[in-house]
C-alpha atoms as a PDB file:
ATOM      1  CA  UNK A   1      65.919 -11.640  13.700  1.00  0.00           C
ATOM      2  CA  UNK A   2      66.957  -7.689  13.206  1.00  0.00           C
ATOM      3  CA  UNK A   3      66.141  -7.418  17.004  1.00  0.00           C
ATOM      4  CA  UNK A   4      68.088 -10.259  18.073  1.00  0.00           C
ATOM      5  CA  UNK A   5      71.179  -9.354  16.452  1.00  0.00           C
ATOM      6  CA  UNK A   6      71.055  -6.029  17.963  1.00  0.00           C
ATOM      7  CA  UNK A   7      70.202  -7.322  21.539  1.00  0.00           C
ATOM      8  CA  UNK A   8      73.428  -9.909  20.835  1.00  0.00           C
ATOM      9  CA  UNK A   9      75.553  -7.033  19.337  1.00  0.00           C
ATOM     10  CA  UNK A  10      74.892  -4.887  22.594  1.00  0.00           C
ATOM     11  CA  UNK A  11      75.712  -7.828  25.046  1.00  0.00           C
ATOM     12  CA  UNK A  12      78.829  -8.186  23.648  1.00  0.00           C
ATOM     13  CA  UNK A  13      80.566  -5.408  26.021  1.00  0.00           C
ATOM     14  CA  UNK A  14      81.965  -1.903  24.394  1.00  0.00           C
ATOM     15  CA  UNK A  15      80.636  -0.852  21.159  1.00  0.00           C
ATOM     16  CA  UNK A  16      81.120   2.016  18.903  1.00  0.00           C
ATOM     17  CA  UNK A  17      78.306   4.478  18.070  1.00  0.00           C
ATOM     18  CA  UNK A  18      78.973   3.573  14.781  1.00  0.00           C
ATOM     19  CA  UNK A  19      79.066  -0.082  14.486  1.00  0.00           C
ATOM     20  CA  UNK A  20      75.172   0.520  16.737  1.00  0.00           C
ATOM     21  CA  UNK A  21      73.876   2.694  13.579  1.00  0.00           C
ATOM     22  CA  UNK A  22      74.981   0.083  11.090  1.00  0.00           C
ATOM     23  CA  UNK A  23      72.754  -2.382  13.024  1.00  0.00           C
ATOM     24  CA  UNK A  24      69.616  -3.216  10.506  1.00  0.00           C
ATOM     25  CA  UNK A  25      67.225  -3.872  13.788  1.00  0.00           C
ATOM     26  CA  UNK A  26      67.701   0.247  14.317  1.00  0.00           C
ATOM     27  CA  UNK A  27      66.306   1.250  10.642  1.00  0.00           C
ATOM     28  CA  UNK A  28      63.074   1.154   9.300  1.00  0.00           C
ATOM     29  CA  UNK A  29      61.442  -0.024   6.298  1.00  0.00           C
ATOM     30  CA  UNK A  30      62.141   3.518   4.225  1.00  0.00           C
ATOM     31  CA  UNK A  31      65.565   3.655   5.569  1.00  0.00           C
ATOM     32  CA  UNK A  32      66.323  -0.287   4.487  1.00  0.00           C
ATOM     33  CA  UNK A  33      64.477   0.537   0.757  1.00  0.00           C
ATOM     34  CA  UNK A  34      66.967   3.634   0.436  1.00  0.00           C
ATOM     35  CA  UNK A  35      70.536   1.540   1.572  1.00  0.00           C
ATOM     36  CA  UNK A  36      69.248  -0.502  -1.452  1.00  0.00           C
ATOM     37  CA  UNK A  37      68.493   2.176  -3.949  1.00  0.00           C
ATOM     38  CA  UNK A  38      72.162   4.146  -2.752  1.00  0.00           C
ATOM     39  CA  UNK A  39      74.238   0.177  -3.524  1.00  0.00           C
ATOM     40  CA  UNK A  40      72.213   0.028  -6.891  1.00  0.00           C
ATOM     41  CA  UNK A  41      73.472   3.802  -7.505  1.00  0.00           C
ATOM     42  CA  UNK A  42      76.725   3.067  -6.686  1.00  0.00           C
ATOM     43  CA  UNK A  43      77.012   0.027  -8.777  1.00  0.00           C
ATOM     44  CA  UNK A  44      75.287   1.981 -11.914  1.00  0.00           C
ATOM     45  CA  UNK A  45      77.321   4.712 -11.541  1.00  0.00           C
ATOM     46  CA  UNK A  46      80.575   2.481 -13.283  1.00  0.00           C
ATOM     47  CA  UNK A  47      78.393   1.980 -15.975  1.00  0.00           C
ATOM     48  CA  UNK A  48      78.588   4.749 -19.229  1.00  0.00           C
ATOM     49  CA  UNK A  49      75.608   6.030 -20.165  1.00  0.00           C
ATOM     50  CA  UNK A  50      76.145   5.812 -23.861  1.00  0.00           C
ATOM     51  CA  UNK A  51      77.673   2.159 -23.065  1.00  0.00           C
ATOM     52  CA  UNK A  52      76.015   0.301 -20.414  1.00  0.00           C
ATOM     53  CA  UNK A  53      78.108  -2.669 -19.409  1.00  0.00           C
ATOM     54  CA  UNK A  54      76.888  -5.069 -17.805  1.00  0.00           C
ATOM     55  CA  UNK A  55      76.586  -4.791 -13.845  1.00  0.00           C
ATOM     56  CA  UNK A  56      78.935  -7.654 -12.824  1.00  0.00           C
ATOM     57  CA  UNK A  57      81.829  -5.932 -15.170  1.00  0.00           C
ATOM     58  CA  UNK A  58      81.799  -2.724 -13.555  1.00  0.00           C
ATOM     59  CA  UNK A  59      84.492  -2.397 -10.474  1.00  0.00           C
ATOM     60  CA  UNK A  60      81.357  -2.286  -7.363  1.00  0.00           C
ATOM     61  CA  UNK A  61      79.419  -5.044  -9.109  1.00  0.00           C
ATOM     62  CA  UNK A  62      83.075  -7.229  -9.354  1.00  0.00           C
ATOM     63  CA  UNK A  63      82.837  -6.609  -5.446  1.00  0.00           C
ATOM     64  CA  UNK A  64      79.535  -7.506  -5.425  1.00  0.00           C
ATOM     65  CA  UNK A  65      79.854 -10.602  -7.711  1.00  0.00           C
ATOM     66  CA  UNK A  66      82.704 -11.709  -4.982  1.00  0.00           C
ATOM     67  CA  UNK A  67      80.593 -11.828  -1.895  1.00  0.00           C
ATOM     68  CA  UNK A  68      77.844 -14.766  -1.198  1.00  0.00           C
ATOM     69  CA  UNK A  69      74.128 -14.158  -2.030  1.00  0.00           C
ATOM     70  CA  UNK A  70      71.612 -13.176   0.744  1.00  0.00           C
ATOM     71  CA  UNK A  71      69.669 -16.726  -0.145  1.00  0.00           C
ATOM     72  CA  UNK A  72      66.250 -14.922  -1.357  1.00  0.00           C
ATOM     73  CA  UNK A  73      66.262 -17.260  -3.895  1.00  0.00           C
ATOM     74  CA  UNK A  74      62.305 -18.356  -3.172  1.00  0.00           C
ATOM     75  CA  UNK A  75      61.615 -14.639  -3.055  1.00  0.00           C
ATOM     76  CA  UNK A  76      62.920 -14.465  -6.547  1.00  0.00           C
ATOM     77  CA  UNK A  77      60.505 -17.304  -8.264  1.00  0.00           C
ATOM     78  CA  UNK A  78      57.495 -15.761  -6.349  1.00  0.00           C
ATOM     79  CA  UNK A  79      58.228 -12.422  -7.325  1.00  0.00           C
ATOM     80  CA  UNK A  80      59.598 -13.286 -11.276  1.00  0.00           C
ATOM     81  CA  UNK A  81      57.275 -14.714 -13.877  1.00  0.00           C
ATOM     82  CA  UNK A  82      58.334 -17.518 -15.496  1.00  0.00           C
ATOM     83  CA  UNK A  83      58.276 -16.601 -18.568  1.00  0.00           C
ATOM     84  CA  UNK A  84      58.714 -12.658 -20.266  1.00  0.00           C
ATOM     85  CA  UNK A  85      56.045 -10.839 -22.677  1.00  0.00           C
ATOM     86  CA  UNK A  86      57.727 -13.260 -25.678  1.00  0.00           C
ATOM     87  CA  UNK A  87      57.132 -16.916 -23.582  1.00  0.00           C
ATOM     88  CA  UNK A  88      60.503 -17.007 -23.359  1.00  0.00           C
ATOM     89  CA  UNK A  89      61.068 -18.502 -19.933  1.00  0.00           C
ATOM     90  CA  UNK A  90      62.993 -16.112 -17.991  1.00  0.00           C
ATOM     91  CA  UNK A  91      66.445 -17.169 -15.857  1.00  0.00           C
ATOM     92  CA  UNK A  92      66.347 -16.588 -12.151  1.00  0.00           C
ATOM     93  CA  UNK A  93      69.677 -16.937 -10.404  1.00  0.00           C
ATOM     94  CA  UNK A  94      71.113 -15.854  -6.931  1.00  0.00           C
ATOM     95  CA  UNK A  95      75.100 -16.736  -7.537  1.00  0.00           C
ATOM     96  CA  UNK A  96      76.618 -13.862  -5.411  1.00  0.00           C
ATOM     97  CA  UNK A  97      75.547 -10.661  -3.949  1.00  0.00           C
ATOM     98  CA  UNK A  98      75.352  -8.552  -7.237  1.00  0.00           C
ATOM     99  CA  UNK A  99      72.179 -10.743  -7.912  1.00  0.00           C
ATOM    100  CA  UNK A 100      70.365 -10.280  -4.975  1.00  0.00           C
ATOM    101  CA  UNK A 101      70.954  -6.939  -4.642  1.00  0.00           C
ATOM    102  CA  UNK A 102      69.633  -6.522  -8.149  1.00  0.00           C
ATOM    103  CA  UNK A 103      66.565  -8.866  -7.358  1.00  0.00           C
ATOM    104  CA  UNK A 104      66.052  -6.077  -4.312  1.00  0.00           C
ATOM    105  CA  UNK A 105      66.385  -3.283  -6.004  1.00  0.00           C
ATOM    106  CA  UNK A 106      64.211  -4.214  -9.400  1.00  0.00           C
ATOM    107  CA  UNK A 107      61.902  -6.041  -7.756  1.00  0.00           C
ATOM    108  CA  UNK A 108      60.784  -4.989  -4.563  1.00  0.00           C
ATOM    109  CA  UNK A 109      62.172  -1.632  -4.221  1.00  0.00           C
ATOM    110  CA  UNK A 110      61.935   0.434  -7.575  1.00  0.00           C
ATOM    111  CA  UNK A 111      59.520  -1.499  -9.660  1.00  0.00           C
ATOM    112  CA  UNK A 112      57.354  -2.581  -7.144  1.00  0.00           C
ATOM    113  CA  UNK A 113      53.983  -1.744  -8.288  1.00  0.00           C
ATOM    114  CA  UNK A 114      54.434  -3.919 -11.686  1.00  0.00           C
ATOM    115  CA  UNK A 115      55.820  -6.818  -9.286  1.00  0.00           C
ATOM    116  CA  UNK A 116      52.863  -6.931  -6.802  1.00  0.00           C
ATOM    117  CA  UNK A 117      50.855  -7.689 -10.295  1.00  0.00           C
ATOM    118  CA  UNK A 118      53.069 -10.826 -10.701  1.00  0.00           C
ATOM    119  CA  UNK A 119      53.377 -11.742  -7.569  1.00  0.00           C
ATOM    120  CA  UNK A 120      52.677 -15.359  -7.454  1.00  0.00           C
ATOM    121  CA  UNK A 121      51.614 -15.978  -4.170  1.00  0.00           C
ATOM    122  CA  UNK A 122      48.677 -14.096  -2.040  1.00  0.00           C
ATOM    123  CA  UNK A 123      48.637 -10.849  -2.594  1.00  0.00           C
ATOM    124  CA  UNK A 124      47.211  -9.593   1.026  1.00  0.00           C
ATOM    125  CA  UNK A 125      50.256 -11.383   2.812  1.00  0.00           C
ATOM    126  CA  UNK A 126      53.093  -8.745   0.546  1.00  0.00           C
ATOM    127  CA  UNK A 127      50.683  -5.166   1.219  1.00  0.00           C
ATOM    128  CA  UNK A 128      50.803  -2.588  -1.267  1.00  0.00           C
ATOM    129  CA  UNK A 129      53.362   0.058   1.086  1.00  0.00           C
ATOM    130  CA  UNK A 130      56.921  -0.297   1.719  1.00  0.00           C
ATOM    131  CA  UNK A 131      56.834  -1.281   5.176  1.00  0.00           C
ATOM    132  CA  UNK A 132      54.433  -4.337   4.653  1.00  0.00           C
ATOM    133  CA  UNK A 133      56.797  -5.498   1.406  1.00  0.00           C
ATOM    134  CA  UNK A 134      60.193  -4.615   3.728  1.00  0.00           C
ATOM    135  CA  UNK A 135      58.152  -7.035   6.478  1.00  0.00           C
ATOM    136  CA  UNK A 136      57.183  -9.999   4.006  1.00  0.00           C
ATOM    137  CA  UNK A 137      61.037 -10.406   3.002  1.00  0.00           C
ATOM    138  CA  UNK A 138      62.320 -10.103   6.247  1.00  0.00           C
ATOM    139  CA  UNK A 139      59.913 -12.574   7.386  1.00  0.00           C
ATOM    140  CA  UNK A 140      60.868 -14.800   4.345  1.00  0.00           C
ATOM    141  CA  UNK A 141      64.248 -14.186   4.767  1.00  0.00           C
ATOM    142  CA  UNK A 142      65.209 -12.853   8.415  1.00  0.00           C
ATOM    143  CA  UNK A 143      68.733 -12.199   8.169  1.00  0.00           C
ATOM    144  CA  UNK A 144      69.030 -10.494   4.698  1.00  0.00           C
ATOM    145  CA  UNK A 145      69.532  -7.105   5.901  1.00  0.00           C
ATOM    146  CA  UNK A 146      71.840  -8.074   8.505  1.00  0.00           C
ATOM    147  CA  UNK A 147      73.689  -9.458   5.499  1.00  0.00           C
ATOM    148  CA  UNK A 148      73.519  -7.194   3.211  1.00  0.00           C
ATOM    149  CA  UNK A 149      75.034  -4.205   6.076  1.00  0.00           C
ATOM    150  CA  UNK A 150      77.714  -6.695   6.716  1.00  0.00           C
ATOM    151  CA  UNK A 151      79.524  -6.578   3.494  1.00  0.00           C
ATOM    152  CA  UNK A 152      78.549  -3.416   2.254  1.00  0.00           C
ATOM    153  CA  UNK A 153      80.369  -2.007   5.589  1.00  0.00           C
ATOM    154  CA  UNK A 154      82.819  -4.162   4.692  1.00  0.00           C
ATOM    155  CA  UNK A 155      83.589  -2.847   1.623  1.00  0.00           C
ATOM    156  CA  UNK A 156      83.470   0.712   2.911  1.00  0.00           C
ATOM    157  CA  UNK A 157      81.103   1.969   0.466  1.00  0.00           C
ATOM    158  CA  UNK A 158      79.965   4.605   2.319  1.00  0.00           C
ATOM    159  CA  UNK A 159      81.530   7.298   5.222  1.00  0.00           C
ATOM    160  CA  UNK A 160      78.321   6.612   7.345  1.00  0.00           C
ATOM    161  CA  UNK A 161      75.742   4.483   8.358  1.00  0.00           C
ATOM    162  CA  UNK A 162      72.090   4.674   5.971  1.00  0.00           C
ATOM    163  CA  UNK A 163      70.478   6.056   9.212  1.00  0.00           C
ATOM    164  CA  UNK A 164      72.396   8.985   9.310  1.00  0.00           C
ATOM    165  CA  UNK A 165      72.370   9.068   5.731  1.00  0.00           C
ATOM    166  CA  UNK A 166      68.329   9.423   5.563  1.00  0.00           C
ATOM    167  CA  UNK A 167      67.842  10.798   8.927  1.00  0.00           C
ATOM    168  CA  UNK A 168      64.833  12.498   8.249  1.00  0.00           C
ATOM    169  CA  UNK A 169      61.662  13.890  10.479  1.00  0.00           C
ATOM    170  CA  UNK A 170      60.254  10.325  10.114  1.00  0.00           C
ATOM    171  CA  UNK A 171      63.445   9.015  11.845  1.00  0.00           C
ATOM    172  CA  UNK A 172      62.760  11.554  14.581  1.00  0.00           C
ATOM    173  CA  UNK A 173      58.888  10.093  15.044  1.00  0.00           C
ATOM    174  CA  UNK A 174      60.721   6.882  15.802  1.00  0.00           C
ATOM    175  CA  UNK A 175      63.403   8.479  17.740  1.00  0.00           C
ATOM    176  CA  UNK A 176      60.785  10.850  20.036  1.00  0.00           C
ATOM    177  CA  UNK A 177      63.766  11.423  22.827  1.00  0.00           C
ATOM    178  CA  UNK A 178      66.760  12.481  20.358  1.00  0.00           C
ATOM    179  CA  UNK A 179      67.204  15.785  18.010  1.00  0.00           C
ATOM    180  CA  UNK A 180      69.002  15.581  14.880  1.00  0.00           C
ATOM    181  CA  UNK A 181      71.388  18.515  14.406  1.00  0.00           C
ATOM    182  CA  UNK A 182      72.946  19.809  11.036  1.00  0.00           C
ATOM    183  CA  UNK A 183      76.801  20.243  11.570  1.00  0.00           C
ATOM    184  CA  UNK A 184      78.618  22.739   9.415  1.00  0.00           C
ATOM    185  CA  UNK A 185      80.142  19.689   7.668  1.00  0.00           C
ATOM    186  CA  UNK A 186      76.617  18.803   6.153  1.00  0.00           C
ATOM    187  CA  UNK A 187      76.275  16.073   8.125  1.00  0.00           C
ATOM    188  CA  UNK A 188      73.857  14.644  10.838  1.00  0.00           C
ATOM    189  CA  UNK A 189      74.546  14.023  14.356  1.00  0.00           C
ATOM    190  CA  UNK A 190      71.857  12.324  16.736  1.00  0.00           C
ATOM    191  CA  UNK A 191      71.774  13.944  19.751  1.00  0.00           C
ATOM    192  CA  UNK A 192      70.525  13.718  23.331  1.00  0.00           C
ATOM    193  CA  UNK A 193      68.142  16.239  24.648  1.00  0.00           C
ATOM    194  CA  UNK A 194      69.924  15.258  28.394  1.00  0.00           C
END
């Protein structure tokens, strides 16, 4: 679906170079785990340490809170146990935005190894590395990405797109025919060998 939105995007006549780097079909699976992690920092960065407040009363998880879900509801109850380490059954819930980002960033991204344990469906379709895991919820959920770069662009969260953010010398293997250049500004530029 990534690849299909970026083939539409392109048709559409004149685009900026940096609407084309906020396209999800571009980034890989490290690139798409790290977009998640940086939202999750951003939102627990309005949080004290001393006093952690809830994420949907901090100012970015309000924002979040405000925008619709990605739908990865079915992701959620195959990835959550019903019930925690009391029996308690546990609440799974995809209102707005703040919860799925949450769901992406506790459960597949940062606490991943504990979740493959509990995952409740079979276990060789999910993999153990973060491209396989990126690939199973895309494939459950093809448009969640898209999503996801949609209103956090929106929002203006960030001066740049995640690609440029973590370009890297992994980007580069997947990039063969561009260089990546430091500026004196400390940030990265792709460009062109021609």
């Amino acid at each position: 679906m990534e690849l299909r939105e970026l083939a539409r995007f392109l048709m559409q006549g004149t685009v900026s170079y940096d609407d084309l780097l906020w396209q999800p079909g571009l980034w890989n699976a490290n690139t798409k785990m790290e977009f998640i992690r940086e939202i999750h920092f951003m939102v627990d960065m309005d949080r004290d340490a001393n006093n952690k407040l809830p994420y949907a009363q901090t100012k970015k998880g309000c924002q979040l809170a405000k925008k619709k879900s990605l739908g990865l509801f079915d992701l959620m109850q195959e990835f959550t146990k019903p019930k925690d380490e009391n029996n308690i059954p546990r609440e799974r819930k995809e209102d707005h935005l703040l919860d799925s980002v949450l769901f992406l960033r506790n459960k597949i991204v940062a606490h991943y190894d504990d979740e493959y344990k509990a995952f409740s469906g079979q276990k060789e379709k999910i993999g153990t590395t973060k491209a396989q895991i990126e690939r199973y919820v895309q494939h459950s959920k093809g448009d969640y990405m898209i999503k996801l770069a949609r209103a956090i662009k929106e929002l203006g969260w960030f001066d740049s797109s995640p690609l440029l953010r973590g370009i890297s010398l992994e980007n580069l293997v997947e990039f063969p025919n561009y260089y990546c250049l430091m500026c004196s500004d400390l940030t990265y530029n792709i460009v062109s060998p021609t």
